[in-house]
PDB file of N, CA and C in Angstrom:
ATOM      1  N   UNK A   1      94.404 255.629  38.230  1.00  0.00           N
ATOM      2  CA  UNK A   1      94.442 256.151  39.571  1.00  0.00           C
ATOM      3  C   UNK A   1      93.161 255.711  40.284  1.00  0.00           C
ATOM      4  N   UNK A   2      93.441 255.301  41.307  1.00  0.00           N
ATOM      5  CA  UNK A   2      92.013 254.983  42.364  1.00  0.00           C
ATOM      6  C   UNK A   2      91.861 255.714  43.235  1.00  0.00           C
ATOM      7  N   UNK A   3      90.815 255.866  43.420  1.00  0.00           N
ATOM      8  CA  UNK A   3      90.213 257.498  44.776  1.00  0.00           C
ATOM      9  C   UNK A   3      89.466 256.822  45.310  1.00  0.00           C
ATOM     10  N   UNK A   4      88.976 257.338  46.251  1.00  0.00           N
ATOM     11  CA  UNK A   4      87.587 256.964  47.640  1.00  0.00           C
ATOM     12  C   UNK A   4      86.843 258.532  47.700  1.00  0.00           C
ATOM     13  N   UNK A   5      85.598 258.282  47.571  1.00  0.00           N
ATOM     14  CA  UNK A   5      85.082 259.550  47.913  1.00  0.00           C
ATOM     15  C   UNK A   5      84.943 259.710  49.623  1.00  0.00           C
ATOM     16  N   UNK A   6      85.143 261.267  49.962  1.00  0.00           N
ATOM     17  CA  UNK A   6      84.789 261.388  51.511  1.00  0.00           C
ATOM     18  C   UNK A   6      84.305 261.759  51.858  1.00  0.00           C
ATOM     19  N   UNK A   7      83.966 261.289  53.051  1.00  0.00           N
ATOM     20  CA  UNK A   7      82.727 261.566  53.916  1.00  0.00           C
ATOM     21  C   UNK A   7      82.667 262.595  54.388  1.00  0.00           C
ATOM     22  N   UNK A   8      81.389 263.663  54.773  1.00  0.00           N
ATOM     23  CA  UNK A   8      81.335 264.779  55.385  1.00  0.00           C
ATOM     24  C   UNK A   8      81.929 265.941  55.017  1.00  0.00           C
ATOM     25  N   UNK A   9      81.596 265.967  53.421  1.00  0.00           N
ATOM     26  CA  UNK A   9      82.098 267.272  52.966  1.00  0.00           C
ATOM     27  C   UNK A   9      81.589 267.980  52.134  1.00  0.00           C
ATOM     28  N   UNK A  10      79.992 267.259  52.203  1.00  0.00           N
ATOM     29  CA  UNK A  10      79.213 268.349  51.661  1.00  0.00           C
ATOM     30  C   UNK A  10      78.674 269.712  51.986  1.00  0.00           C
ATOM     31  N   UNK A  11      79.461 269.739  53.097  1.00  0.00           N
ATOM     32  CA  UNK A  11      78.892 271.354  53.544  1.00  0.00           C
ATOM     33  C   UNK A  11      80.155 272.605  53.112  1.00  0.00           C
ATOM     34  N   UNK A  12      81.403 272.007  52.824  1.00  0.00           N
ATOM     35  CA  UNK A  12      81.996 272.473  52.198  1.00  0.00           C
ATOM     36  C   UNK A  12      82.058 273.129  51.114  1.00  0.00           C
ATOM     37  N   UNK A  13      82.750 274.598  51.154  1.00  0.00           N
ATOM     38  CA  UNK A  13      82.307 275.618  50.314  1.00  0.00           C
ATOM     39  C   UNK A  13      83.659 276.164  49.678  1.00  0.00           C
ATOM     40  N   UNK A  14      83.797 276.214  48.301  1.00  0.00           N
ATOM     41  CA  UNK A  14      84.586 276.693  47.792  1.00  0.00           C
ATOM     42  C   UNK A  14      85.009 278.297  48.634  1.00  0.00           C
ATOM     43  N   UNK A  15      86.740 278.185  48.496  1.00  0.00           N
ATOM     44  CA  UNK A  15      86.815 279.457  48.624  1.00  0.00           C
ATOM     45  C   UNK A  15      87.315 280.584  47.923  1.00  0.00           C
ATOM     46  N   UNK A  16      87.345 280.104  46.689  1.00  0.00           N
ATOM     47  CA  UNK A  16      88.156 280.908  45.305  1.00  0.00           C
ATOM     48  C   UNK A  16      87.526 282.757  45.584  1.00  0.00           C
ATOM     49  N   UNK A  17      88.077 282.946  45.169  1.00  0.00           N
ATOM     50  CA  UNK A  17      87.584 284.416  45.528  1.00  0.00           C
ATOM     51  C   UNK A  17      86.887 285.458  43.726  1.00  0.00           C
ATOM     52  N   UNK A  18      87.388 284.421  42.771  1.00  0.00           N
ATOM     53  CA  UNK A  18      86.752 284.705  41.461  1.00  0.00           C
ATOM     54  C   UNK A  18      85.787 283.844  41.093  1.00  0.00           C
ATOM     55  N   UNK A  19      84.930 284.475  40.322  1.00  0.00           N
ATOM     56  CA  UNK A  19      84.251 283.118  39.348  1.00  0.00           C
ATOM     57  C   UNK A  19      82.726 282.541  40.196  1.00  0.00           C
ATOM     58  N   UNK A  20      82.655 281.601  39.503  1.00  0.00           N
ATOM     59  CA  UNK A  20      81.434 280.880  40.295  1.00  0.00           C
ATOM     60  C   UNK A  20      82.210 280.115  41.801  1.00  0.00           C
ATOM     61  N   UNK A  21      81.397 279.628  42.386  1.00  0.00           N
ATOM     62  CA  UNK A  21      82.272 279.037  43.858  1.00  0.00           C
ATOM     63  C   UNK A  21      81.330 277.552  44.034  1.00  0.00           C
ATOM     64  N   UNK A  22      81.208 277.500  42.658  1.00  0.00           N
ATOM     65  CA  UNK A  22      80.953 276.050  43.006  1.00  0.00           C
ATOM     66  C   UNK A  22      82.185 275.129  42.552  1.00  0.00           C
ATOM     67  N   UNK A  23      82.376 273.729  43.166  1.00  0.00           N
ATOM     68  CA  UNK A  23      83.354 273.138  42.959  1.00  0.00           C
ATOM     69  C   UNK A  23      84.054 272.627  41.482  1.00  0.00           C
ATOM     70  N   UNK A  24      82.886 272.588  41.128  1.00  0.00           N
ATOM     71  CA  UNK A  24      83.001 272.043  39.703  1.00  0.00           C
ATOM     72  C   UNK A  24      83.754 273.127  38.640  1.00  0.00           C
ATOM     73  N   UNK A  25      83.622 274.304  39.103  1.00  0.00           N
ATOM     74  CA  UNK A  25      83.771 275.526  38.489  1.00  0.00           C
ATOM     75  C   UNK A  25      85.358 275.934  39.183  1.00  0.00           C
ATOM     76  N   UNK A  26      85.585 275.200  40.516  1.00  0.00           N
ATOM     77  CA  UNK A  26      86.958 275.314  40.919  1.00  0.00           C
ATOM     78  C   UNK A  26      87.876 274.517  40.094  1.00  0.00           C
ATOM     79  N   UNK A  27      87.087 273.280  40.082  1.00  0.00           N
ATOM     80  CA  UNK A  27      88.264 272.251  39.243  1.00  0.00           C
ATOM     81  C   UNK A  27      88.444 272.942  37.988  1.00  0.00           C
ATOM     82  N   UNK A  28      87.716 273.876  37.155  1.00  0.00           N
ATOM     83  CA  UNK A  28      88.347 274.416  35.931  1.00  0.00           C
ATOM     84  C   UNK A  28      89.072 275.408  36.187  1.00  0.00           C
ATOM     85  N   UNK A  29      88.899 276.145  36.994  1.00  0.00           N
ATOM     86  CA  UNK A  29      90.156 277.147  37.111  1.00  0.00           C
ATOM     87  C   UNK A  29      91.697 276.706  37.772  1.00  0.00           C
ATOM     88  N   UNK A  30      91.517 275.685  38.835  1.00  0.00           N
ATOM     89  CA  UNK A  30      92.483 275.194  38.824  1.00  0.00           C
ATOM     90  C   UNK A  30      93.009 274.179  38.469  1.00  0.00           C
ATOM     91  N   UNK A  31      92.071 273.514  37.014  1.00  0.00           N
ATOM     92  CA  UNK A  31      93.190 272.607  36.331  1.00  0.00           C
ATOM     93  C   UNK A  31      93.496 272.902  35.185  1.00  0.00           C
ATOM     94  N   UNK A  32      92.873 274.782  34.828  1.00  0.00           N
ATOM     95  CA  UNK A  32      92.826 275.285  33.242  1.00  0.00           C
ATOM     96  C   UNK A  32      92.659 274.393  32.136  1.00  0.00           C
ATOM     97  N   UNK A  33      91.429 273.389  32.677  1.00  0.00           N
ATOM     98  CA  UNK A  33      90.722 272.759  31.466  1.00  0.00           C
ATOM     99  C   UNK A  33      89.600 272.506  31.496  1.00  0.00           C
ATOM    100  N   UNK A  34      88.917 272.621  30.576  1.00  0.00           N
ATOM    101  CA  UNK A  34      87.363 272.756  30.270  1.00  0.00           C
ATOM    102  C   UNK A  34      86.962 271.605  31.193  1.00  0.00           C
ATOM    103  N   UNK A  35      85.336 271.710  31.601  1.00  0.00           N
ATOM    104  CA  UNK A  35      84.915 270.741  32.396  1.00  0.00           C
ATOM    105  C   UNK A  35      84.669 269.745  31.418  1.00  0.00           C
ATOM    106  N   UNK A  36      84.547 267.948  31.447  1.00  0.00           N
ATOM    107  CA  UNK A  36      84.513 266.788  30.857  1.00  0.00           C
ATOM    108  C   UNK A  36      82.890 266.831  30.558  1.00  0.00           C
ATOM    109  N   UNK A  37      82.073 266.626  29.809  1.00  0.00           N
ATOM    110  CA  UNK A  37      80.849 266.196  29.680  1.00  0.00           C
ATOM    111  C   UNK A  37      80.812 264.996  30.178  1.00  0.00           C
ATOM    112  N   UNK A  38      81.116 263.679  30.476  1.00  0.00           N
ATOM    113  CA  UNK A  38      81.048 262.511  31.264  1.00  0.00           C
ATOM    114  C   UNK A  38      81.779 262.386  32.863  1.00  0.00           C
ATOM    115  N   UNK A  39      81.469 261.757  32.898  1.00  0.00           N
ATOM    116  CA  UNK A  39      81.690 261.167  34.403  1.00  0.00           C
ATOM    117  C   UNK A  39      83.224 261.141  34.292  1.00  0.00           C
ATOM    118  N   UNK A  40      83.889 260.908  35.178  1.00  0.00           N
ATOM    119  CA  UNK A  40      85.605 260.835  35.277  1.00  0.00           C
ATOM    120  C   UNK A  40      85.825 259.287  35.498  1.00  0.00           C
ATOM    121  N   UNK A  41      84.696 258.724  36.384  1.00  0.00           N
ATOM    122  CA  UNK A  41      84.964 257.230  36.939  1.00  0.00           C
ATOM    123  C   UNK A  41      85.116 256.585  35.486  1.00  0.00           C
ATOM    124  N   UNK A  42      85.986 255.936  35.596  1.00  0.00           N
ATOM    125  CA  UNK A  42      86.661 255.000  34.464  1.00  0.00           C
ATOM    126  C   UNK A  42      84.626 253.969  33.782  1.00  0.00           C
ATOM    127  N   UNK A  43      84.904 254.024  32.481  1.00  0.00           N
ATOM    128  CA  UNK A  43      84.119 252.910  32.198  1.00  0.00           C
ATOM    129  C   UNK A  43      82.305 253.649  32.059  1.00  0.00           C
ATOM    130  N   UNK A  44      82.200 255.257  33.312  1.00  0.00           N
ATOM    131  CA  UNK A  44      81.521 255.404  33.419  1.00  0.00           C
ATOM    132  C   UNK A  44      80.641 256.482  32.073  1.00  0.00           C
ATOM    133  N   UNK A  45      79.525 256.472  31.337  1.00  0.00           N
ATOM    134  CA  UNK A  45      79.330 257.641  30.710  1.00  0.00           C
ATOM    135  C   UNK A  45      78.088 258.155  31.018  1.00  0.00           C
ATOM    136  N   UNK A  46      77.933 258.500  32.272  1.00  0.00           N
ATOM    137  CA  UNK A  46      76.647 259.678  32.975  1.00  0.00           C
ATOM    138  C   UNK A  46      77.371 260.982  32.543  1.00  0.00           C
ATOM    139  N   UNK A  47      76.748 261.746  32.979  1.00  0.00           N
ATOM    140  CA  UNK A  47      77.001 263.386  32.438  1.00  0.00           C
ATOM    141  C   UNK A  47      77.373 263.410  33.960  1.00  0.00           C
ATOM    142  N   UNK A  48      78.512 264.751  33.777  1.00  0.00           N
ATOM    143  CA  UNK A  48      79.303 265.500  34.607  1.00  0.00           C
ATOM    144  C   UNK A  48      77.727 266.745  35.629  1.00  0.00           C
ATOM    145  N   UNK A  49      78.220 266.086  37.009  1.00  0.00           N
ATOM    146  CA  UNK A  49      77.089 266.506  37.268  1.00  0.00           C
ATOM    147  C   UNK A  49      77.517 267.442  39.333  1.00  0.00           C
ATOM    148  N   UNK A  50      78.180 267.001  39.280  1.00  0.00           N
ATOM    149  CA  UNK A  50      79.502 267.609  40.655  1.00  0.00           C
ATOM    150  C   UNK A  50      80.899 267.476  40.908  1.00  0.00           C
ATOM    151  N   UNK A  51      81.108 268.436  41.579  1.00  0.00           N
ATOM    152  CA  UNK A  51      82.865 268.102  42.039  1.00  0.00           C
ATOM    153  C   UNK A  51      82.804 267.323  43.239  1.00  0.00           C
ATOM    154  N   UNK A  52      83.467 265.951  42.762  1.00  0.00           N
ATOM    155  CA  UNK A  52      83.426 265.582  43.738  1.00  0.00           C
ATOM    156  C   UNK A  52      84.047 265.529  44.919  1.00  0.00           C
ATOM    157  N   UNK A  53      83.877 265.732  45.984  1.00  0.00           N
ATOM    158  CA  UNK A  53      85.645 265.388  46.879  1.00  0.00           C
ATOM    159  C   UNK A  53      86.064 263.869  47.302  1.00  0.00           C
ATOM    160  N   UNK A  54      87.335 264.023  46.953  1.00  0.00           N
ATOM    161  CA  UNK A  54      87.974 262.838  46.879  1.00  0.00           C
ATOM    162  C   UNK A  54      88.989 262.465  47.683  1.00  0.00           C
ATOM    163  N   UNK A  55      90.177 261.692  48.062  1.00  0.00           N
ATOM    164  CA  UNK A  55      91.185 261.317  48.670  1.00  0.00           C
ATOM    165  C   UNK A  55      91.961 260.233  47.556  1.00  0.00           C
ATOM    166  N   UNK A  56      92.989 260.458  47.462  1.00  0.00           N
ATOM    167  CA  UNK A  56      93.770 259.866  46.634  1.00  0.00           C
ATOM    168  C   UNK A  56      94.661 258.044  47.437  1.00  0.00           C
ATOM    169  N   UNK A  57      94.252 257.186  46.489  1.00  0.00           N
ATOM    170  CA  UNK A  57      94.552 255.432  47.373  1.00  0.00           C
ATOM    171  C   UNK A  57      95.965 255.694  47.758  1.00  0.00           C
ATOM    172  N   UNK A  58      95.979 255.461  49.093  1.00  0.00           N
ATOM    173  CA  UNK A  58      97.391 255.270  49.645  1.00  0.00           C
ATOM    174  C   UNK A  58      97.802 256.610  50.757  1.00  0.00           C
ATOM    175  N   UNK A  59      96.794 257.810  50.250  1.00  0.00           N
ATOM    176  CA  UNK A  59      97.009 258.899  50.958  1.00  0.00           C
ATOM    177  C   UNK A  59      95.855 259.283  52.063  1.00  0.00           C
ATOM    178  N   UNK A  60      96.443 259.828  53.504  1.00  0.00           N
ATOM    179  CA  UNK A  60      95.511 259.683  54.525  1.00  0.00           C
ATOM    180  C   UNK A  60      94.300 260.779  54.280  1.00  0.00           C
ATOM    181  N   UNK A  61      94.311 261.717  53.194  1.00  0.00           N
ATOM    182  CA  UNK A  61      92.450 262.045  53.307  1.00  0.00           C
ATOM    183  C   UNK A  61      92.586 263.914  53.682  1.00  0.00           C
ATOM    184  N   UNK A  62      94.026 263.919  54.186  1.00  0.00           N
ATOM    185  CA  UNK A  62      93.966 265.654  54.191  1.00  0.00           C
ATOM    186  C   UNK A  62      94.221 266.461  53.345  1.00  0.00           C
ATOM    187  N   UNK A  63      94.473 266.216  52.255  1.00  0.00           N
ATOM    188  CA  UNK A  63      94.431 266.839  51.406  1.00  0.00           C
ATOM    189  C   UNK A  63      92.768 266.468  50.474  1.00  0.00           C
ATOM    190  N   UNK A  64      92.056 267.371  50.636  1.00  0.00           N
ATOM    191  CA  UNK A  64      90.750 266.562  49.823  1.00  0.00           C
ATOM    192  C   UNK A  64      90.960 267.112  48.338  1.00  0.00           C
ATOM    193  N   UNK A  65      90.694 266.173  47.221  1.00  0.00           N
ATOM    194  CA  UNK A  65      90.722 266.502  45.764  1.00  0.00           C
ATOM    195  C   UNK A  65      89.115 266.658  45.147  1.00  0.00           C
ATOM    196  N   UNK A  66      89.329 267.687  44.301  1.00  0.00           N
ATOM    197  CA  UNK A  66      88.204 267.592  43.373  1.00  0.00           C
ATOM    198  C   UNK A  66      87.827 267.002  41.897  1.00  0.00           C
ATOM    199  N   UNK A  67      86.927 266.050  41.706  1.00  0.00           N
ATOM    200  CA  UNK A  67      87.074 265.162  40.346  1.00  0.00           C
ATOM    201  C   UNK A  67      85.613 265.959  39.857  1.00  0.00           C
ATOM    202  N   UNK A  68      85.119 265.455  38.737  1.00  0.00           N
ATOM    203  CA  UNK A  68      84.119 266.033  37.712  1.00  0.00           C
ATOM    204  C   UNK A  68      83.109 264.365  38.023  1.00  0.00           C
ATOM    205  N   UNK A  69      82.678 263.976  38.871  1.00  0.00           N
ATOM    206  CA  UNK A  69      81.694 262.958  39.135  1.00  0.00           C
ATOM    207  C   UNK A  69      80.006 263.452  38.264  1.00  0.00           C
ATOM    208  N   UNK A  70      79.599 262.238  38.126  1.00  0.00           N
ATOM    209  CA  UNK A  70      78.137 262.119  38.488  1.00  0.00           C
ATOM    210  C   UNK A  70      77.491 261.429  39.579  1.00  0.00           C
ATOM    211  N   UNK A  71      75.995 261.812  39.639  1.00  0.00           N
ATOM    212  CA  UNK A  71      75.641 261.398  41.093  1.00  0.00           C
ATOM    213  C   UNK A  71      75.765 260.399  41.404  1.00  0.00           C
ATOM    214  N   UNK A  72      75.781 259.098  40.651  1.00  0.00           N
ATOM    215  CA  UNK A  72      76.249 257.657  41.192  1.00  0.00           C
ATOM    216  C   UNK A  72      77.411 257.426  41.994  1.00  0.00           C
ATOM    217  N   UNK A  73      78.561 258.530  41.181  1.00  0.00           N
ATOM    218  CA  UNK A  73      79.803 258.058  41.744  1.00  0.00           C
ATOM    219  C   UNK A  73      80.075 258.941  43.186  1.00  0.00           C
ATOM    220  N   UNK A  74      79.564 260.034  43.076  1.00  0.00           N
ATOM    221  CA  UNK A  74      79.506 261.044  44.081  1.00  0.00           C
ATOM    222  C   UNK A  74      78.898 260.090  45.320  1.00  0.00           C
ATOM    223  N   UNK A  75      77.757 259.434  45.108  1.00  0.00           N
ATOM    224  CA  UNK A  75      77.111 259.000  46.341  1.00  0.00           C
ATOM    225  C   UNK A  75      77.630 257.822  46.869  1.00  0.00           C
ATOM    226  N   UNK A  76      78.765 256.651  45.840  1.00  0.00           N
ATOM    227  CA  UNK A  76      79.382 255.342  46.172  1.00  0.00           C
ATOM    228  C   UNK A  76      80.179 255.464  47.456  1.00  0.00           C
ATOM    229  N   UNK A  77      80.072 254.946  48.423  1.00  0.00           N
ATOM    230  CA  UNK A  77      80.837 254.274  50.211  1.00  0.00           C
ATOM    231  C   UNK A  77      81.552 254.845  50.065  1.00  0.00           C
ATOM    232  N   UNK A  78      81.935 255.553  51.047  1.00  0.00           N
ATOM    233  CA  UNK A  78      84.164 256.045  51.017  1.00  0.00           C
ATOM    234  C   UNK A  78      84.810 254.615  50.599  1.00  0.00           C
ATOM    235  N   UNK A  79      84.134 253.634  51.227  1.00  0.00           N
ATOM    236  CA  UNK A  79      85.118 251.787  51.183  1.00  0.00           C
ATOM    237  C   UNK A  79      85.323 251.699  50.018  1.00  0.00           C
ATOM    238  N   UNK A  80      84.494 252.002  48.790  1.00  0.00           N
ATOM    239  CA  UNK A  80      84.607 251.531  47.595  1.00  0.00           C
ATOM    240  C   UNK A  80      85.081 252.058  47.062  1.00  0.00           C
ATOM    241  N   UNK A  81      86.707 251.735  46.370  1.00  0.00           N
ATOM    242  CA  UNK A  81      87.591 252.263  45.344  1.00  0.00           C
ATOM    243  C   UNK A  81      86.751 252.420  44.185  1.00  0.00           C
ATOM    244  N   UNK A  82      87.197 253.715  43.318  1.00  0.00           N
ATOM    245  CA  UNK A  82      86.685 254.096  41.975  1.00  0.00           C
ATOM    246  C   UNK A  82      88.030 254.526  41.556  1.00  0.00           C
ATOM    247  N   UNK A  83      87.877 253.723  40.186  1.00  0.00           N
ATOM    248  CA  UNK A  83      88.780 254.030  39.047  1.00  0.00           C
ATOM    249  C   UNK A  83      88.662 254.985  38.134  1.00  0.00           C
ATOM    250  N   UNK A  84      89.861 255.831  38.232  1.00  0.00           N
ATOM    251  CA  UNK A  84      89.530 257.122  36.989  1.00  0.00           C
ATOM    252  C   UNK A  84      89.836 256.859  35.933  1.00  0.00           C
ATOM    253  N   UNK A  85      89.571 257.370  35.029  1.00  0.00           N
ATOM    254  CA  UNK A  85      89.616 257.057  33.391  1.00  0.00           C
ATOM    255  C   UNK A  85      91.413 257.565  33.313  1.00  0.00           C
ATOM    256  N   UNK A  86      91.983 257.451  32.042  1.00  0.00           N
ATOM    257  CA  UNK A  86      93.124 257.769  31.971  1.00  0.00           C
ATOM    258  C   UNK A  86      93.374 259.510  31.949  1.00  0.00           C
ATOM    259  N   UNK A  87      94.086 259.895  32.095  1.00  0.00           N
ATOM    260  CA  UNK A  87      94.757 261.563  32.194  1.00  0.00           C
ATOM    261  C   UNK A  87      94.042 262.132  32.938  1.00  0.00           C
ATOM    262  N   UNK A  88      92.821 261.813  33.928  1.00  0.00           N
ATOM    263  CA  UNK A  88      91.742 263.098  34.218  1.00  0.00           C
ATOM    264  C   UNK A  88      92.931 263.665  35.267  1.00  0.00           C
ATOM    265  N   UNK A  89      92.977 265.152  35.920  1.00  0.00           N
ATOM    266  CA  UNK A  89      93.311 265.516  36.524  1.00  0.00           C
ATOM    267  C   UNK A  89      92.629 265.887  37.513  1.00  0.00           C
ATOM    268  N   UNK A  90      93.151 265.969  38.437  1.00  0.00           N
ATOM    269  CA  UNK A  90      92.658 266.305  39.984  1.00  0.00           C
ATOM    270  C   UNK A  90      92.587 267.414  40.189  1.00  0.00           C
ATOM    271  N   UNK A  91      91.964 268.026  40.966  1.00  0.00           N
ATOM    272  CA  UNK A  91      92.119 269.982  41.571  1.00  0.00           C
ATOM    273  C   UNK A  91      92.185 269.832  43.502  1.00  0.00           C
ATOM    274  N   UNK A  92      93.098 270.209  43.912  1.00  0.00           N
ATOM    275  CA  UNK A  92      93.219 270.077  45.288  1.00  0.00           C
ATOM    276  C   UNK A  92      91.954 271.266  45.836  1.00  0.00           C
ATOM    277  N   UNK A  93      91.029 271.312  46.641  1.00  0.00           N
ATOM    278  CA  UNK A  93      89.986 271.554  47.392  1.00  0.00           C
ATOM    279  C   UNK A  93      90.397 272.902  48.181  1.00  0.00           C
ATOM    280  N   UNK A  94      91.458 273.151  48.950  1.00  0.00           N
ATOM    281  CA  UNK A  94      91.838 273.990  49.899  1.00  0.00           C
ATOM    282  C   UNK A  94      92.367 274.775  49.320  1.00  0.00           C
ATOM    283  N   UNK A  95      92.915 275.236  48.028  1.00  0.00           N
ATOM    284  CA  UNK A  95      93.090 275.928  46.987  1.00  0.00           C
ATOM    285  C   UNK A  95      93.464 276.068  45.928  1.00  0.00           C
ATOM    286  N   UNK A  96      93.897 276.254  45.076  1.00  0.00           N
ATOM    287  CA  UNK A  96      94.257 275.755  43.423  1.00  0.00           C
ATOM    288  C   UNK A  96      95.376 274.876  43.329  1.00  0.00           C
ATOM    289  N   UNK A  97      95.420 273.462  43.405  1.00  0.00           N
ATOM    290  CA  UNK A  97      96.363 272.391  43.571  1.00  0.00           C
ATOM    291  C   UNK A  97      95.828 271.617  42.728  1.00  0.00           C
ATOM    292  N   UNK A  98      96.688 271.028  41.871  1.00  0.00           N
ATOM    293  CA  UNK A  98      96.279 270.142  40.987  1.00  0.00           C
ATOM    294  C   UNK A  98      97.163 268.893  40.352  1.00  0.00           C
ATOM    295  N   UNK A  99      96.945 268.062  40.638  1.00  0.00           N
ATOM    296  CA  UNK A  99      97.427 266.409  40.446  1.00  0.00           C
ATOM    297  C   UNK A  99      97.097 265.733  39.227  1.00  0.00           C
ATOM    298  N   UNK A 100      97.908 265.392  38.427  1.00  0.00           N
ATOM    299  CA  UNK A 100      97.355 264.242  37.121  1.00  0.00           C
ATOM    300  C   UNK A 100      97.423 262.781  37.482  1.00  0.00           C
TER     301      UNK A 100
END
């Protein structure tokens, strides 16, 4: 699967109403699986270090997804496609939605 990270959404704030409300802590509740110790970007092995928000290739960007990034991949161009490793799953951003 290829994603683009997006722009202007770091001020964005979880709104889960349990738990921690950071993103990273969203993607485990809504993908009921432990967070990854590595990076999600395919190839990559930095440590799991944010949720990132994402947009899925081919789709226009309103739905924003959350991946388990490190800061390299978190900070790469929206332009530049990143490849996810195989099975990671996605967590949709706006509330517990989740994509493989």
């Amino acid at each position: 699967m290829i994603v683009y990270n997006m722009v202007g959404t770091s001020g964005r704030k979880c709104i889960c109403k349990t738990g921690p409300r950071t993103w990273l802590s969203h993607w485990e509740r809504g993908t009921n699986e432990n967070l990854p110790d590595k990076c999600c970007a395919k190839y990559c092995r930095n440590e799991v270090e944010v949720g990132a928000h994402v947009k899925i290739e081919g789709e226009d960007g309103r739905i924003p997804w959350i991946v388990p990034f490190c800061q390299y991949h978190n900070k790469r161009p929206s332009s530049e496609p990143i490849e996810l490793k195989s099975g990671v799953t996605l967590c949709g951003a706006a509330k517990v939605d989740c994509e493989v």
